[in-house]
Protein backbone atom coordinates (compact mmCIF):
# COMPACT_ATOMS: atom_id res chain seq x y z
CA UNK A 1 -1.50 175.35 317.25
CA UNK A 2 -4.00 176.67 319.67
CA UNK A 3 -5.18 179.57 317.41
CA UNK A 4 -6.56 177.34 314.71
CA UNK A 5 -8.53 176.37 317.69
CA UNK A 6 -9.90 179.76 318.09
CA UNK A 7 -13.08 180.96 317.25
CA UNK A 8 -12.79 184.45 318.42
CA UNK A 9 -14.64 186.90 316.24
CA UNK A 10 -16.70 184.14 315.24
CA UNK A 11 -20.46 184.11 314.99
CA UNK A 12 -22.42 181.15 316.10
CA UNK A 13 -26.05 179.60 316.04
CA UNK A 14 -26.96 176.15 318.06
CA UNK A 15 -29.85 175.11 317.43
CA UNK A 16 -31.48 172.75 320.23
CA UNK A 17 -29.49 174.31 322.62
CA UNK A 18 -31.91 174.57 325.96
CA UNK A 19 -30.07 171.47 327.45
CA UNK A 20 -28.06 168.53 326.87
CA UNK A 21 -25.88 167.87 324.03
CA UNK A 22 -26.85 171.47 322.61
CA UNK A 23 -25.82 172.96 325.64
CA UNK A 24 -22.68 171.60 325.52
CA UNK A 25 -21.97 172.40 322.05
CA UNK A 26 -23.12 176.34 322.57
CA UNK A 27 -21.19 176.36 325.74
CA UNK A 28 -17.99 175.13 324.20
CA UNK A 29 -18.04 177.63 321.22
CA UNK A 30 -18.26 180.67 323.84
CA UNK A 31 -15.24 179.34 325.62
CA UNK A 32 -13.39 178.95 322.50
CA UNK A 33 -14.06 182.86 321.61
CA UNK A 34 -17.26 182.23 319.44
CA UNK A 35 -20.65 184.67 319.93
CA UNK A 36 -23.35 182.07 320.52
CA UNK A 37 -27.23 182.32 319.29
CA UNK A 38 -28.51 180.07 321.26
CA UNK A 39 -32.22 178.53 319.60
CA UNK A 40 -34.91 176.24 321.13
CA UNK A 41 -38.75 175.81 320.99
CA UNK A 42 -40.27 177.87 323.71
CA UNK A 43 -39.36 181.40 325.19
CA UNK A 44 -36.62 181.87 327.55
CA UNK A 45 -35.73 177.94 327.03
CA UNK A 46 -31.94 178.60 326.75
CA UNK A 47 -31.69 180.88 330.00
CA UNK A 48 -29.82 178.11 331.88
CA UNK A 49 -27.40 177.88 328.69
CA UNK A 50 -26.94 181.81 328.46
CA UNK A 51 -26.10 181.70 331.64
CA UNK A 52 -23.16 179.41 331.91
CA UNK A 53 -21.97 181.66 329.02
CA UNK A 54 -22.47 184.74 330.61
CA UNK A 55 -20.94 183.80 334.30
CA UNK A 56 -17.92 182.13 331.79
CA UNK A 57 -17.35 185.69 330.02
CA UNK A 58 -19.16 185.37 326.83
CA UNK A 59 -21.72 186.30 324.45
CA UNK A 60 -25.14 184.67 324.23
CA UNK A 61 -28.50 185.66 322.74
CA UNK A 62 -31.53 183.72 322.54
CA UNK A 63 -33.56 182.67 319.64
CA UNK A 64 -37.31 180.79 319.39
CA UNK A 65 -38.52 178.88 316.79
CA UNK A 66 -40.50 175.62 316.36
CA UNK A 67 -38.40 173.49 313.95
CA UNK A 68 -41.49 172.10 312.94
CA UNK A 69 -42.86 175.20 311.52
CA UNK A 70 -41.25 175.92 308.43
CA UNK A 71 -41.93 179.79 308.76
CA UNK A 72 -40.48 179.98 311.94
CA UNK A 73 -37.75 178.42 310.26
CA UNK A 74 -36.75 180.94 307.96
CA UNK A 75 -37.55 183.64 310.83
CA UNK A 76 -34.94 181.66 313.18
CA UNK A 77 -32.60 182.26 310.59
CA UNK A 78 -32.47 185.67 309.55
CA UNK A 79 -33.37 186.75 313.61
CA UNK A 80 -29.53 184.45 313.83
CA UNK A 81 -28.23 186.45 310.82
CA UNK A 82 -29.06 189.71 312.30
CA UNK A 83 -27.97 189.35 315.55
CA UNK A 84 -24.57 190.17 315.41
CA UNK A 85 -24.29 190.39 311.18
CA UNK A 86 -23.99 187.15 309.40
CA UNK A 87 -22.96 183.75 311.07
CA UNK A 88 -20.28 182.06 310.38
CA UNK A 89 -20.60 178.54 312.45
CA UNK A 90 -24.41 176.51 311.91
CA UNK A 91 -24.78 173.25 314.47
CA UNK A 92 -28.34 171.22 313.80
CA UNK A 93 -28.79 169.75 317.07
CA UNK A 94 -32.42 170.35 317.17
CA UNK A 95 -34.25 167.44 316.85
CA UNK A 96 -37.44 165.37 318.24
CA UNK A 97 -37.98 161.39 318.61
CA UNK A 98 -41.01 159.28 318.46
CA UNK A 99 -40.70 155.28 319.74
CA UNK A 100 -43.82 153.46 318.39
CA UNK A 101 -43.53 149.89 316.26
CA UNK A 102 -43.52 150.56 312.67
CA UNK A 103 -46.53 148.41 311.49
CA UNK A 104 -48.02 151.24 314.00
CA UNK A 105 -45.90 154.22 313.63
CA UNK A 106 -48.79 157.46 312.87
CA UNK A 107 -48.19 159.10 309.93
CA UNK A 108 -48.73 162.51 311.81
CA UNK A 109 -45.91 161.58 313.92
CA UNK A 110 -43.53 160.23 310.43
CA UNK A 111 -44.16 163.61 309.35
CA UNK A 112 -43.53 165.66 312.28
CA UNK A 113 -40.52 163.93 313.07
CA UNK A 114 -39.06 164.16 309.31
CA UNK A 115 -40.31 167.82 309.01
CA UNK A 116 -37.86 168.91 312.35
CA UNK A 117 -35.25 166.78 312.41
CA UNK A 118 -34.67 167.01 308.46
CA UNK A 119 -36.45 169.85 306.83
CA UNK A 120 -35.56 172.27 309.12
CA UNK A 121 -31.17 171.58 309.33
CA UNK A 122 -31.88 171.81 305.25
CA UNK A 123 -33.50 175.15 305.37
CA UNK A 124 -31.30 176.54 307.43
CA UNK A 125 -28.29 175.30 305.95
CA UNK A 126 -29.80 176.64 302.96
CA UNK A 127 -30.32 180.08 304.40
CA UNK A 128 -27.58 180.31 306.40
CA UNK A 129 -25.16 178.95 304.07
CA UNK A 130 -25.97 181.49 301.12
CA UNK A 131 -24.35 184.01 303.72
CA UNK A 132 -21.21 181.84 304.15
CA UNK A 133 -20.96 181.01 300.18
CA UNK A 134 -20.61 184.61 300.03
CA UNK A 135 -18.35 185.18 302.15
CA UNK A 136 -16.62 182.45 300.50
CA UNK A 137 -16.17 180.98 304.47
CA UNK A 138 -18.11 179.03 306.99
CA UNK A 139 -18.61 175.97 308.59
CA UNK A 140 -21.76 173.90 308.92
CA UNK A 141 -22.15 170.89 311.95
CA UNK A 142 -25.11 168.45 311.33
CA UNK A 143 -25.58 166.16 314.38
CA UNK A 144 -25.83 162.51 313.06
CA UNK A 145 -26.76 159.65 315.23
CA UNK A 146 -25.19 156.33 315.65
CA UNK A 147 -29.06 155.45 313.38
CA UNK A 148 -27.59 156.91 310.90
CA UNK A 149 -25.16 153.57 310.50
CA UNK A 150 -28.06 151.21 311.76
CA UNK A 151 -31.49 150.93 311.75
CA UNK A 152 -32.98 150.88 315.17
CA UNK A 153 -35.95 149.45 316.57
CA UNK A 154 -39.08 151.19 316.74
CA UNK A 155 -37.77 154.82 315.81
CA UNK A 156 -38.35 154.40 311.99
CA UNK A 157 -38.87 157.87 311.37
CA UNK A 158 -36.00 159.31 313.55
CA UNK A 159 -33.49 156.66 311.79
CA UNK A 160 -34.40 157.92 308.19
CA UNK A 161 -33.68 161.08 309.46
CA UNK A 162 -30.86 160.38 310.76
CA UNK A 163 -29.38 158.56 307.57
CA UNK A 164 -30.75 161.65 305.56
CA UNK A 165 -28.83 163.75 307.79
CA UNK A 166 -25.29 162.09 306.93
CA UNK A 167 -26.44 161.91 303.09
CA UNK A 168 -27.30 165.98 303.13
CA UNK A 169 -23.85 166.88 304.95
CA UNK A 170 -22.02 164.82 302.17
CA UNK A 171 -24.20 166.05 299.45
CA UNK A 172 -23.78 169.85 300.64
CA UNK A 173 -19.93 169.54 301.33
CA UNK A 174 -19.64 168.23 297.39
CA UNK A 175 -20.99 171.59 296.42
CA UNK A 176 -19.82 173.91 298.63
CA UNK A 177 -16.64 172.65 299.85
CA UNK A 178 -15.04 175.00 296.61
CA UNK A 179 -16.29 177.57 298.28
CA UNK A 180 -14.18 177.37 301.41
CA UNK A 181 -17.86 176.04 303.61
CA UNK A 182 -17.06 172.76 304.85
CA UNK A 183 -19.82 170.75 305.84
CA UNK A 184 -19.94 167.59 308.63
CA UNK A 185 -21.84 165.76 311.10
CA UNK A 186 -21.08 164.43 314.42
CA UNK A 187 -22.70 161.03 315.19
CA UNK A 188 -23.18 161.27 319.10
CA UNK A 189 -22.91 157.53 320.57
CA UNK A 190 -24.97 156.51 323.70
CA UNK A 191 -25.34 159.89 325.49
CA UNK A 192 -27.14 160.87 328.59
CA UNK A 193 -30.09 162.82 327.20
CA UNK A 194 -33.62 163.10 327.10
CA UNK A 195 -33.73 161.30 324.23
CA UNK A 196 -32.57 158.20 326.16
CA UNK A 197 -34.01 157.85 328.66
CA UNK A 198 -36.24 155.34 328.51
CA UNK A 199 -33.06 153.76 327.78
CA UNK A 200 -31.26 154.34 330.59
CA UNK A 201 -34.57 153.30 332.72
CA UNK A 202 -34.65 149.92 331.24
CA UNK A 203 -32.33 147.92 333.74
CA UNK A 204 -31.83 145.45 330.82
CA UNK A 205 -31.57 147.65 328.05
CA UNK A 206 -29.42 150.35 329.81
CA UNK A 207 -27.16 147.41 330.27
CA UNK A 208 -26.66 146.06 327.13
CA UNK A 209 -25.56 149.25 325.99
CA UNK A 210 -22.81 149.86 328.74
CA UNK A 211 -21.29 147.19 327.88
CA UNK A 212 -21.08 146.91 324.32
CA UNK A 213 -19.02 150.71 324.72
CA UNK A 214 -15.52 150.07 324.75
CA UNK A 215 -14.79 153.11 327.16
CA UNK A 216 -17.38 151.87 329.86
CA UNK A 217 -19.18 154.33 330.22
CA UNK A 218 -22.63 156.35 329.00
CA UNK A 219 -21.58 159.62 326.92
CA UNK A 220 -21.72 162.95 329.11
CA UNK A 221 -22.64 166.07 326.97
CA UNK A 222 -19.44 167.65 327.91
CA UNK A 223 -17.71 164.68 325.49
CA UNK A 224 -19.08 166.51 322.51
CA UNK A 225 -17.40 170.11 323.27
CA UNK A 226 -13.89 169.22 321.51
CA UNK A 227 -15.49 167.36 318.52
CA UNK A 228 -17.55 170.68 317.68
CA UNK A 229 -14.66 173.10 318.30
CA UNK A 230 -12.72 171.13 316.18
CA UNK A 231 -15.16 171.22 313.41
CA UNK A 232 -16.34 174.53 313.73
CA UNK A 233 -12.41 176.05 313.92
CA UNK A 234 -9.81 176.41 311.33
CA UNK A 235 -8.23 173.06 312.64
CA UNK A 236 -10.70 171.35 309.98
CA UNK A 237 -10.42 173.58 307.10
CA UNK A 238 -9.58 170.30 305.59
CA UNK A 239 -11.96 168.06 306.74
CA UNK A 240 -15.51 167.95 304.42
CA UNK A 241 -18.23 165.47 304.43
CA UNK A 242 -17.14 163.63 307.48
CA UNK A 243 -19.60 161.94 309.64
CA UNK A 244 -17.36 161.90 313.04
CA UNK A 245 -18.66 159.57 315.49
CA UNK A 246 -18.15 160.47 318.92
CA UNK A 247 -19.22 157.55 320.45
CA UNK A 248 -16.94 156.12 323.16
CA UNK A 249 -15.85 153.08 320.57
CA UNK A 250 -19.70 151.80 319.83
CA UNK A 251 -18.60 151.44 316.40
CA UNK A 252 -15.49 149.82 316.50
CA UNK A 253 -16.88 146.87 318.13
């Protein structure tokens, strides 16, 4: 049983993966025997995360590339391709957020939010997945969002993302799932990130949220490591166009 656990041998790239839930995720690969390329916005952004890798006994290189830059896109991914010859495991954690009420939400911002938390997982699940069609193997991890089952309040953009997100992995595991690629998302619940925290500042708000989570308790990034070994390892070979929700029972209730 633990060997379709494994990923050693296996070739990874995380995008997002300076801190946070993208840390966790790149971290957890490289324990489970997977060579990580670890991706953010700015230089030297994932040292902390190559790090943990490194003092933990694996392999980690670092990649640059703003999402929102759809050149530097399509760099990102062939830099990824070429680091260690093809890449077999894709997670699209990078993303951005922009809180304004939608009578005022900027257009600039509609587009800039759409254009990195969208456009970019497509490209590079387009380039990256030609590789694993190929290959006739891979698996692809698109992070969802608990948005993409509601609609939020003033985060229009990043919620139509977020349902395009769990609308692409379905739509890309219907094609390529004959091709032995499966394709699926994981829907992170309330989690202790950047992106929160003006959440977790508002007394009220931070609340609210507590208690409406069965288990108690905020999500820790660490709570997403078993969710994307499962779906990155042979465990799931069977598993296609799943949105999982990792969410500490938000959902259920």
């Amino acid at each position: 049983m633990q060997a379709s656990f494994s990923l050693q041998g296996k070739k990874a790239l995380v995008t997002g993966a300076s801190r946070g839930l993208g840390q966790a995720m790149a971290v957890a690969l490289s324990k489970a025997g997977a060579q990580v390329v670890c991706a953010s916005s700015r230089a030297k952004g994932c040292e902390q995360t190559l790090s943990i890798i490194r003092a933990a006994g694996g392999e980690g290189k670092e990649a640059v590339a703003d999402l929102s830059d759809s050149a530097a896109v399509e760099k990102l991914a062939q830099q990824a391709q070429g680091a260690w010859g093809g890449i077999d495991i894709l997670i699209n954690n990078g993303g951005t957020i922009f809180r304004s009420p939608a009578i005022d939400y900027p257009m600039q911002e509609w587009r800039r939010v759409l254009q990195v938390n969208l456009d970019a997982a497509f490209a590079l699940c387009q380039t990256v997945g030609r590789g694993m069609l190929q290959r006739q193997q891979g698996k692809i991890i698109n992070i969802a969002s608990m948005l993409s089952f509601s609609g939020g309040m003033t985060v229009p953009a990043y919620t139509a993302s977020k349902h395009a997100i769990a609308g692409l992995t379905k739509a890309l595991a219907n094609e390529w799932g004959q091709h032995n690629v499966q394709v699926n998302a994981i829907a992170p619940g309330y989690f202790k990130t950047d992106n929160t925290a003006a959440l977790q500042q508002d007394k009220v708000r931070n609340e609210e949220i507590r208690s409406r989570i069965p288990a108690g308790r905020w999500g820790e990034p660490e709570d997403l490591a078993g969710a994307a070994v499962f779906l990155a390892s042979p465990a799931s070979d069977y598993v296609n166009g799943h949105i999982l929700a990792v969410d500490g029972g938000w959902l259920a209730r």
